[in-house]
Protein backbone atom coordinates (compact mmCIF):
# COMPACT_ATOMS: atom_id res chain seq x y z
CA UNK A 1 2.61 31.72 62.18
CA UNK A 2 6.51 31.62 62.92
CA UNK A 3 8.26 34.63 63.83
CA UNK A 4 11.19 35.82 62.12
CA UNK A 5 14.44 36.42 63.65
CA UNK A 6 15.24 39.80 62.47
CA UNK A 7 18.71 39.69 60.29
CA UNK A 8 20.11 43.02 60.60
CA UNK A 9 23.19 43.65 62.80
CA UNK A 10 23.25 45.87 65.55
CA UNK A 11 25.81 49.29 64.90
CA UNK A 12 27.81 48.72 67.12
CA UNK A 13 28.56 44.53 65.72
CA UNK A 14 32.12 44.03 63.81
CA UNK A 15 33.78 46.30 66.69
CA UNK A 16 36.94 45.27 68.25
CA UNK A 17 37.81 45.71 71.53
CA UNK A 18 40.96 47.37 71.09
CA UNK A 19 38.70 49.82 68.65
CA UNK A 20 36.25 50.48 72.08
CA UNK A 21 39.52 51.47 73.81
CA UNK A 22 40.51 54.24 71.40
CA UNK A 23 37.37 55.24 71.16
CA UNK A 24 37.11 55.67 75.31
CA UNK A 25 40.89 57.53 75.38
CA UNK A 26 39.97 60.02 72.49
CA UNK A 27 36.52 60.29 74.44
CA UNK A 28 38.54 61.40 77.79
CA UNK A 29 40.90 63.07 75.73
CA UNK A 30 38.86 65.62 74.21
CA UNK A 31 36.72 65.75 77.58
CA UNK A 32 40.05 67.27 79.28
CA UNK A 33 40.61 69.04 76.66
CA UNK A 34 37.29 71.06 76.87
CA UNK A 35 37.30 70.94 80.97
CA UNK A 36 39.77 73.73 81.23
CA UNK A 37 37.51 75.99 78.79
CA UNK A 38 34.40 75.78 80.96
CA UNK A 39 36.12 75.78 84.39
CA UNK A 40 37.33 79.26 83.06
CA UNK A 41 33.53 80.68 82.15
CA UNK A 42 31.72 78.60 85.11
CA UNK A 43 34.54 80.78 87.55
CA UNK A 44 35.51 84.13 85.08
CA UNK A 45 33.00 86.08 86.98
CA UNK A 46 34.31 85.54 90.48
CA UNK A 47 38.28 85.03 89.35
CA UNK A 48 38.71 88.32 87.23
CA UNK A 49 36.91 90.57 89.93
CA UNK A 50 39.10 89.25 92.45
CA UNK A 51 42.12 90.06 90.28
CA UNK A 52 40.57 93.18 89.06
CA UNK A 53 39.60 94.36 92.60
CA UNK A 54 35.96 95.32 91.51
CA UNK A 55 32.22 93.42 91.35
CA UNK A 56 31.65 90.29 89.33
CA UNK A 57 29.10 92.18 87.03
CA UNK A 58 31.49 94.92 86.36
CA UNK A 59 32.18 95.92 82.44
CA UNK A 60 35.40 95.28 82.85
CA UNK A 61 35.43 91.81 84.04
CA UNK A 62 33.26 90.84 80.95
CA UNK A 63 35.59 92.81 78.83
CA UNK A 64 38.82 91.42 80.17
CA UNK A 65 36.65 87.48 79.73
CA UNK A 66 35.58 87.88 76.55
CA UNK A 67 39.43 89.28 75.58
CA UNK A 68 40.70 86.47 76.65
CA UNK A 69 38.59 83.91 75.41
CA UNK A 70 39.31 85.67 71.90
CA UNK A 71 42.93 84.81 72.57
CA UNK A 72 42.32 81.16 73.37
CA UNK A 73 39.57 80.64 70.15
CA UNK A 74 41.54 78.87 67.36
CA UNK A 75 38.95 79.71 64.86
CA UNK A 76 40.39 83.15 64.12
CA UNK A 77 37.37 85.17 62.71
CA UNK A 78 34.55 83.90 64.83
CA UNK A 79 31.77 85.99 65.97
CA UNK A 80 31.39 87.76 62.51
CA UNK A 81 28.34 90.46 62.99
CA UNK A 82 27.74 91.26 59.06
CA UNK A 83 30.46 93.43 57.38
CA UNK A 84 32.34 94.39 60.96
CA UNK A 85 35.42 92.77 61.86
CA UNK A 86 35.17 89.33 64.08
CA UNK A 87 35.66 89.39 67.25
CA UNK A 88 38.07 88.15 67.70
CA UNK A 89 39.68 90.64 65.41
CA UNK A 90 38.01 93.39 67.21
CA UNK A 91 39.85 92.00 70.70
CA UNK A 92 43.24 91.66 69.39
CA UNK A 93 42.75 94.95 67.73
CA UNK A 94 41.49 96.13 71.52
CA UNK A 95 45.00 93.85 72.78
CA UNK A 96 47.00 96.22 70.47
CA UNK A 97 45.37 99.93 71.23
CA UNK A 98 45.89 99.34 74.88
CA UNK A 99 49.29 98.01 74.73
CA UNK A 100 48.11 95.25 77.07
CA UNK A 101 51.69 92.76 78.03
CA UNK A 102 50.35 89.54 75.86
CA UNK A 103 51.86 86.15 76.57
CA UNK A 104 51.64 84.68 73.30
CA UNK A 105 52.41 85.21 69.58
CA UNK A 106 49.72 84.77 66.46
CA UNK A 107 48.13 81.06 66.15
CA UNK A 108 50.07 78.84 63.74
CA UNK A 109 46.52 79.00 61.31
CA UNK A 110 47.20 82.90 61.41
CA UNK A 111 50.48 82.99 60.54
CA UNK A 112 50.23 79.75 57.84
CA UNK A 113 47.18 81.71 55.75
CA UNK A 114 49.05 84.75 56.29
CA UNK A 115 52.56 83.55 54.36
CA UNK A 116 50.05 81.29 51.94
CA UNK A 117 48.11 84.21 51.18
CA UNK A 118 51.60 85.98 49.95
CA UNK A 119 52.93 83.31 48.22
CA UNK A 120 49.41 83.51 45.91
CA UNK A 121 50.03 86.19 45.04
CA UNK A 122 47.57 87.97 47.42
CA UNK A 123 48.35 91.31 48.72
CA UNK A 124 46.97 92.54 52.61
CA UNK A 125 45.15 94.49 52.86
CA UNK A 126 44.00 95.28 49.11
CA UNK A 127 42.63 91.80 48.48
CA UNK A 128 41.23 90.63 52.34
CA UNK A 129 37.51 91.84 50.26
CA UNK A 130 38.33 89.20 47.27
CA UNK A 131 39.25 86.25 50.50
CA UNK A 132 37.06 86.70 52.44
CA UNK A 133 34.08 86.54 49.08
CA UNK A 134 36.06 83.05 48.36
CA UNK A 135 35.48 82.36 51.91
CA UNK A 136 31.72 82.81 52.22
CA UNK A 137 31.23 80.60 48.35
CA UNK A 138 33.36 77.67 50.21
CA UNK A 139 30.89 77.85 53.42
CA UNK A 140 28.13 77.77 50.69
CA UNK A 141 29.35 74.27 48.87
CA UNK A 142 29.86 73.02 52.96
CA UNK A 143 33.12 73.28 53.10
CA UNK A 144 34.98 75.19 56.20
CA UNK A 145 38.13 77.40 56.61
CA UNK A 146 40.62 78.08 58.59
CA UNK A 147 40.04 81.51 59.14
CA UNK A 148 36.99 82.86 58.26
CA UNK A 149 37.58 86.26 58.31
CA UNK A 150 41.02 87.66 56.52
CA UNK A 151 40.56 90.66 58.04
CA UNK A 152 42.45 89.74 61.61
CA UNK A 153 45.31 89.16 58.59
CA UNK A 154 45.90 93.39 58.79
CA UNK A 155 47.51 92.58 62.46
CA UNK A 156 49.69 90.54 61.53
């Protein structure tokens, strides 16, 4: 019996090497890009207390983490928990009550929904209910948003 040479070509066949390059620079890239992320919750603990002058395992230094990590999350809306606000809403509302000093201004998604939402014809806060509906029935057919929950729109 002769064997037969199998015919199919391996996955990675037909790629260039200038194509394994890109792929290797957009592979460091997004590395570096997530580095600074988990350097800040591998060292929160010990960094915050410090600056905080209390323990590690204090409320407040998990408060003051989690408050900023809401600042840095670009998916505005994450962390939904049923019908309450995200939170991230729920932080920047927290941001906002406290009149904590904040170093930066709305994400560019925020403010982008926020003037499209207007210029529909939408009105905030009277039809966040209606958006965020929409929102769930695009999440159903697979499809993902920028913001997921219209609410955070009210702080705007």
């Amino acid at each position: 019996m002769a064997s037969e040479s199998p015919t199919s070509e391996r996955w990675y066949d037909g790629i260039t090497r200038y194509q394994w390059i890109v792929l290797a620079i957009a592979s460091a890239g997004w590395i570096f890009d997530v580095y600074e992320g988990q350097i800040f919750n591998i060292t929160r603990s010990d960094m915050l207390a410090d600056i905080l002058g209390t323990s590690s395992n204090s409320p407040e230094v998990k408060q003051y983490g989690d408050m900023f990590l809401g600042i840095l999350t670009t998916s505005y809306g994450s962390g939904k928990d049923g019908d309450k606000p995200s939170i991230t809403h729920q932080e920047l509302r927290e941001v906002l009550k406290r009149d904590i000093p904040r170093w930066f201004l709305a994400h560019r998604d925020v403010e982008l929904v926020y003037d499209l939402v207007r210029n529909l014809g939408y009105k905030i806060p009277d039809s966040i209910s209606d958006l965020n509906t929409m929102m769930k029935n695009l999440h159903k057919q697979g499809r993902n948003p920028v913001i997921e929950d219209f609410r955070v729109l009210e702080i705007t």
